[in-house]
Protein backbone atom coordinates (compact mmCIF):
# COMPACT_ATOMS: atom_id res chain seq x y z
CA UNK A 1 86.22 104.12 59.78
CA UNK A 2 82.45 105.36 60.32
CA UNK A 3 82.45 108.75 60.60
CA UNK A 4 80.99 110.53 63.89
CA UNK A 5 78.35 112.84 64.14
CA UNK A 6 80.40 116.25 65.45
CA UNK A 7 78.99 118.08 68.08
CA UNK A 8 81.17 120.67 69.90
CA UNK A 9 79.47 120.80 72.87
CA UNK A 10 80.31 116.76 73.70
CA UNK A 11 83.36 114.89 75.29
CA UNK A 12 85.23 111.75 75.04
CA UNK A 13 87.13 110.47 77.59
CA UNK A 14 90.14 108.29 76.44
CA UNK A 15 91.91 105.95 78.56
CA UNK A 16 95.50 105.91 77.57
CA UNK A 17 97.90 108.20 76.34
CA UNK A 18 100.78 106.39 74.89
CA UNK A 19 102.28 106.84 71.58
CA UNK A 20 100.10 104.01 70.09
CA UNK A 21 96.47 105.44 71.11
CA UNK A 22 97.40 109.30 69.98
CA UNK A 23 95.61 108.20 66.75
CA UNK A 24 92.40 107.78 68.41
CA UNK A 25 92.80 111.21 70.68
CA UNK A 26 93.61 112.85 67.32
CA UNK A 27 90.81 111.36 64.93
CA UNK A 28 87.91 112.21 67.90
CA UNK A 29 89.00 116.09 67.54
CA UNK A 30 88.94 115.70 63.94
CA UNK A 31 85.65 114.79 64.36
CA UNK A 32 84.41 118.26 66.62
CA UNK A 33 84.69 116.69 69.96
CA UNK A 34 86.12 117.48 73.01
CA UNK A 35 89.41 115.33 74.55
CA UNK A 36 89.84 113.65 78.14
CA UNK A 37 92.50 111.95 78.41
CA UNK A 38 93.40 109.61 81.36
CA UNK A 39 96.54 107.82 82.40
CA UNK A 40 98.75 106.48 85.09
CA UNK A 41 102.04 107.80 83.70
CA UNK A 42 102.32 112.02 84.32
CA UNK A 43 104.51 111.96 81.43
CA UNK A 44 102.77 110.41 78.90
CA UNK A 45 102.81 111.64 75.09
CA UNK A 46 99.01 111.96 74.63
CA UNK A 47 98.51 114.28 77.07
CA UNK A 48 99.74 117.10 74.70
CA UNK A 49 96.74 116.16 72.00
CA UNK A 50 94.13 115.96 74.91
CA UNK A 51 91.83 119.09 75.55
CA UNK A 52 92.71 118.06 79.49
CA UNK A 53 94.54 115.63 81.18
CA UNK A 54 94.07 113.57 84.25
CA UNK A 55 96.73 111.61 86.38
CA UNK A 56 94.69 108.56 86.87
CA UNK A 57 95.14 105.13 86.44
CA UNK A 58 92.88 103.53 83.54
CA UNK A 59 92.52 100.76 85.71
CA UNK A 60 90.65 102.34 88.47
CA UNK A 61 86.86 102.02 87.48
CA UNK A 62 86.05 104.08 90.48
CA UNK A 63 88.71 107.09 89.82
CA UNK A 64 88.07 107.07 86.25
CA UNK A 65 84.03 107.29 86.75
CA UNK A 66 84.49 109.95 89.38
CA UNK A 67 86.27 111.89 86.20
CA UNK A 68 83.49 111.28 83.63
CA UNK A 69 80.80 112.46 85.96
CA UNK A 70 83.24 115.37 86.46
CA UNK A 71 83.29 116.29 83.09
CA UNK A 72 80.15 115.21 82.26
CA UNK A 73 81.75 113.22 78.95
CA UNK A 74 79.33 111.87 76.44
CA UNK A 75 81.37 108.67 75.65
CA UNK A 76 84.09 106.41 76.88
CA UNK A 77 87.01 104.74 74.94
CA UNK A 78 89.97 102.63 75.76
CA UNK A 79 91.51 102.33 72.56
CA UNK A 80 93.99 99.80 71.67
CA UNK A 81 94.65 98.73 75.90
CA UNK A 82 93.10 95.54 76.73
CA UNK A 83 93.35 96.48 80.65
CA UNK A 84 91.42 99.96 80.36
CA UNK A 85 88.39 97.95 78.28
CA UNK A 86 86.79 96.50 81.35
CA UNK A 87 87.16 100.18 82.85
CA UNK A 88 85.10 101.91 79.68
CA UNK A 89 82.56 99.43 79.66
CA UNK A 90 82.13 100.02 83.66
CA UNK A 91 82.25 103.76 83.34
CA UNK A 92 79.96 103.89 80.36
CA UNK A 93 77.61 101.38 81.76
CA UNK A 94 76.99 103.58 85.30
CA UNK A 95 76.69 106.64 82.95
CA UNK A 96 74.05 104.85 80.53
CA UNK A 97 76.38 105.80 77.99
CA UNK A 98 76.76 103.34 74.82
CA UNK A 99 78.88 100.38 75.35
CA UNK A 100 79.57 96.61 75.66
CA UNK A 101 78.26 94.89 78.30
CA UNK A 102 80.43 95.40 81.42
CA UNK A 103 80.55 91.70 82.69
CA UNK A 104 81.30 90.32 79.19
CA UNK A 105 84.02 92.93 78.37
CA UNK A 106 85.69 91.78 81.98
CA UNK A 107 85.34 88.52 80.70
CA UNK A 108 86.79 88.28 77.51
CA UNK A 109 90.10 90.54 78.81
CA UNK A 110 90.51 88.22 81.51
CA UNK A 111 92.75 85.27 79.53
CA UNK A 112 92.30 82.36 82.37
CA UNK A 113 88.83 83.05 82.83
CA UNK A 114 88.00 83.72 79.05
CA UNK A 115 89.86 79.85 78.34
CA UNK A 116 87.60 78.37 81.11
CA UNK A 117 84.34 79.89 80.20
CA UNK A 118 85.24 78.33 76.51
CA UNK A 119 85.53 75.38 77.93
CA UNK A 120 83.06 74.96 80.40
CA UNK A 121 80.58 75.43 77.02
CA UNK A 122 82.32 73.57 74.33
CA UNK A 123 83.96 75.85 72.78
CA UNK A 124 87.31 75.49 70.29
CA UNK A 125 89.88 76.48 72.88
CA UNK A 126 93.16 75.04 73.64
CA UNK A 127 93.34 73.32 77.08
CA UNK A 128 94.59 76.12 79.51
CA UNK A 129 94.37 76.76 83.75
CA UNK A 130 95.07 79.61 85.36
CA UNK A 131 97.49 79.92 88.18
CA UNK A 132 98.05 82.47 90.59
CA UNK A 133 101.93 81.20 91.69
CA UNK A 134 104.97 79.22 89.94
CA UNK A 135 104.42 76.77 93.36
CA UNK A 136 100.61 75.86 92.07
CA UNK A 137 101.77 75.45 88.45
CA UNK A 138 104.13 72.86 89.49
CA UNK A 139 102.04 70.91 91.73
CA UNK A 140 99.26 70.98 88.56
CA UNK A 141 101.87 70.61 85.63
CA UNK A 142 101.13 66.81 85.19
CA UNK A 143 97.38 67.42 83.93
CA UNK A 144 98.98 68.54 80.58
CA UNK A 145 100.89 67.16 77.85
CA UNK A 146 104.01 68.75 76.79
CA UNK A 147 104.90 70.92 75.28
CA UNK A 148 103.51 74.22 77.43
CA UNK A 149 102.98 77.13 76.51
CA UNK A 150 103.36 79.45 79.57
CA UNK A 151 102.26 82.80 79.43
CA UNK A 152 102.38 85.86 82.18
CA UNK A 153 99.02 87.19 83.39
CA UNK A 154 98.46 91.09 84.45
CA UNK A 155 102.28 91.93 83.86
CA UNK A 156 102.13 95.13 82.39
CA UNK A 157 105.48 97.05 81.96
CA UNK A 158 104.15 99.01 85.33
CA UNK A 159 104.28 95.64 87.41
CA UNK A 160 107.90 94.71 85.73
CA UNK A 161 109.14 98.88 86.52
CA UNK A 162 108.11 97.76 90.17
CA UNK A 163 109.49 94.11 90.09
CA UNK A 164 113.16 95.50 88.32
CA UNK A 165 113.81 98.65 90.30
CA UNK A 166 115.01 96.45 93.38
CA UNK A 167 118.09 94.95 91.57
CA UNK A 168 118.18 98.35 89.74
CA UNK A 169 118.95 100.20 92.91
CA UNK A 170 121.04 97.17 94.08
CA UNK A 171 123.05 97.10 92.02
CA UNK A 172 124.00 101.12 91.47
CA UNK A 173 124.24 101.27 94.93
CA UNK A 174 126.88 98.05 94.90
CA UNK A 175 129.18 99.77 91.38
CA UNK A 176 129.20 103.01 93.64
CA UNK A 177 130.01 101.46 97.02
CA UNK A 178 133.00 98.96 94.97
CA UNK A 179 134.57 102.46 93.42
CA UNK A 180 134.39 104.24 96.77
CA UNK A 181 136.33 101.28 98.62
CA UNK A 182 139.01 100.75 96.28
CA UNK A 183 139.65 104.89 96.58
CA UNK A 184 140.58 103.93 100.15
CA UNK A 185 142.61 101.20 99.21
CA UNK A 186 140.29 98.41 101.23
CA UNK A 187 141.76 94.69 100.35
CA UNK A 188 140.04 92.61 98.17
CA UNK A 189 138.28 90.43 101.07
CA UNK A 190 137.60 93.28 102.59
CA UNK A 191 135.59 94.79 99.71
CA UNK A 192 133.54 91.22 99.11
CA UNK A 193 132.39 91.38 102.89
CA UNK A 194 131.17 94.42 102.52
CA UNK A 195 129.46 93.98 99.21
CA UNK A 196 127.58 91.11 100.22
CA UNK A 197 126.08 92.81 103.49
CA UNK A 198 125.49 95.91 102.45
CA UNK A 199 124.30 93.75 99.24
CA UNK A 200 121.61 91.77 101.35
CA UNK A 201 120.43 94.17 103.72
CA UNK A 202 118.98 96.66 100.83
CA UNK A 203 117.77 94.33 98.81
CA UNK A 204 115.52 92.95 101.39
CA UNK A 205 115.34 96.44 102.68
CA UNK A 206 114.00 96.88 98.67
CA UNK A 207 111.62 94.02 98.67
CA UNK A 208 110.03 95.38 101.61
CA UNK A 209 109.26 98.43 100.32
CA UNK A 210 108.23 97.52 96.99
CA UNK A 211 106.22 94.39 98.26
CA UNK A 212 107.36 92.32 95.37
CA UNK A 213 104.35 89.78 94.57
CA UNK A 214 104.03 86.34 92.55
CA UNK A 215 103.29 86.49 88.44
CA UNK A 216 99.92 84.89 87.89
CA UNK A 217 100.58 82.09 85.15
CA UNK A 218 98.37 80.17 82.64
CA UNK A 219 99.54 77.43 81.23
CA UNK A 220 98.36 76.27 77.47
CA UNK A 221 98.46 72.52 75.75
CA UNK A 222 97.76 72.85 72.15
């Protein structure tokens, strides 16, 4: 790896703290510079190699360039995350810090997009489409040959957290409410009735407040 020119006095802001990317907070203060870190997650493992942390989502090209101009950093990285890279080339660019292209790096990190710029100019690609529900995949399905390849889009283990935690809390709430009936000796009908409203009414109640959405899909034909 090309060695960089220390300089005490300058800053790099990382985006993403996760056991993977401490390497790259660890080499840039190896190399005389000073460490902002960003990410989503308050409990994140980089955080304790960072100079200074910042609770902010490396997605967030706004929140994350309001940072930099904060601390006035002198470079952006988003080491090993494919989701942060359109975010350091954004930050970067608006900075006139070095960096990729902003529009390019969005580009290539978008996977339906990327496949359908390749093929729009004749590029080696395999034939893919992007779809933004399971309904519109369907409907679309007989344009390829099978076997598919089918492959999640913008699922990060946030978006599954948010997408889980309904039948999480379901079903906690249904072990404790079945072991608090039978205490009180409730018959066995009894005990189903209640299970299945209480069961329905929070996990819509769940739904609701966690605004479950549809996966965005692309489909491959090799």
């Amino acid at each position: 790896m090309e060695k960089l020119e220390s300089n005490p006095l300058k800053k790099i802001l990382l985006l993403g703290g996760s056991t993977q990317q401490i390497s790259a907070i660890e080499y840039v203060k190896k190399q005389g510079y000073g460490t902002i870190l960003c990410d989503y997650l308050p409990d994140n493992p980089g955080q304790h190699y960072a100079d200074k942390f910042y609770c902010v989502s490396t997605t967030d090209k706004e929140a994350i360039l309001e940072v930099a101009q904060k601390e006035k950093v002198d470079g952006v990285v988003a080491y090993a995350s494919d989701p942060a890279a359109p975010t350091a080339a954004y930050v970067a660019e608006e900075m006139g810090l070095p960096t990729s292209p902003y529009k390019p790096v969005k580009l290539i990190t978008n996977k339906d997009k990327f496949t359908a710029f390749l093929a729009e100019h004749n590029l080696c690609t395999p034939k893919a489409k992007g779809y933004g529900s399971i309904e519109e995949a369907k409907k679309d399905i007989g344009r390829f040959r099978l076997p598919v390849l089918i492959k999640l889009l913008k699922y990060s283990c946030k978006f599954q957290w948010k997408d889980i935690m309904p039948s999480l809390l379901l079903s906690l709430f249904m072990g404790a409410m079945i072991y608090s009936v039978q205490l009180i000796g409730v018959t066995v009908w009894s005990t189903l009735l209640i299970q299945v409203c209480f069961g329905v009414i929070l996990y819509l109640a769940m739904a609701l407040i966690f605004k479950l959405e549809y996966f965005s899909y692309l489909i491959i034909t090799f």
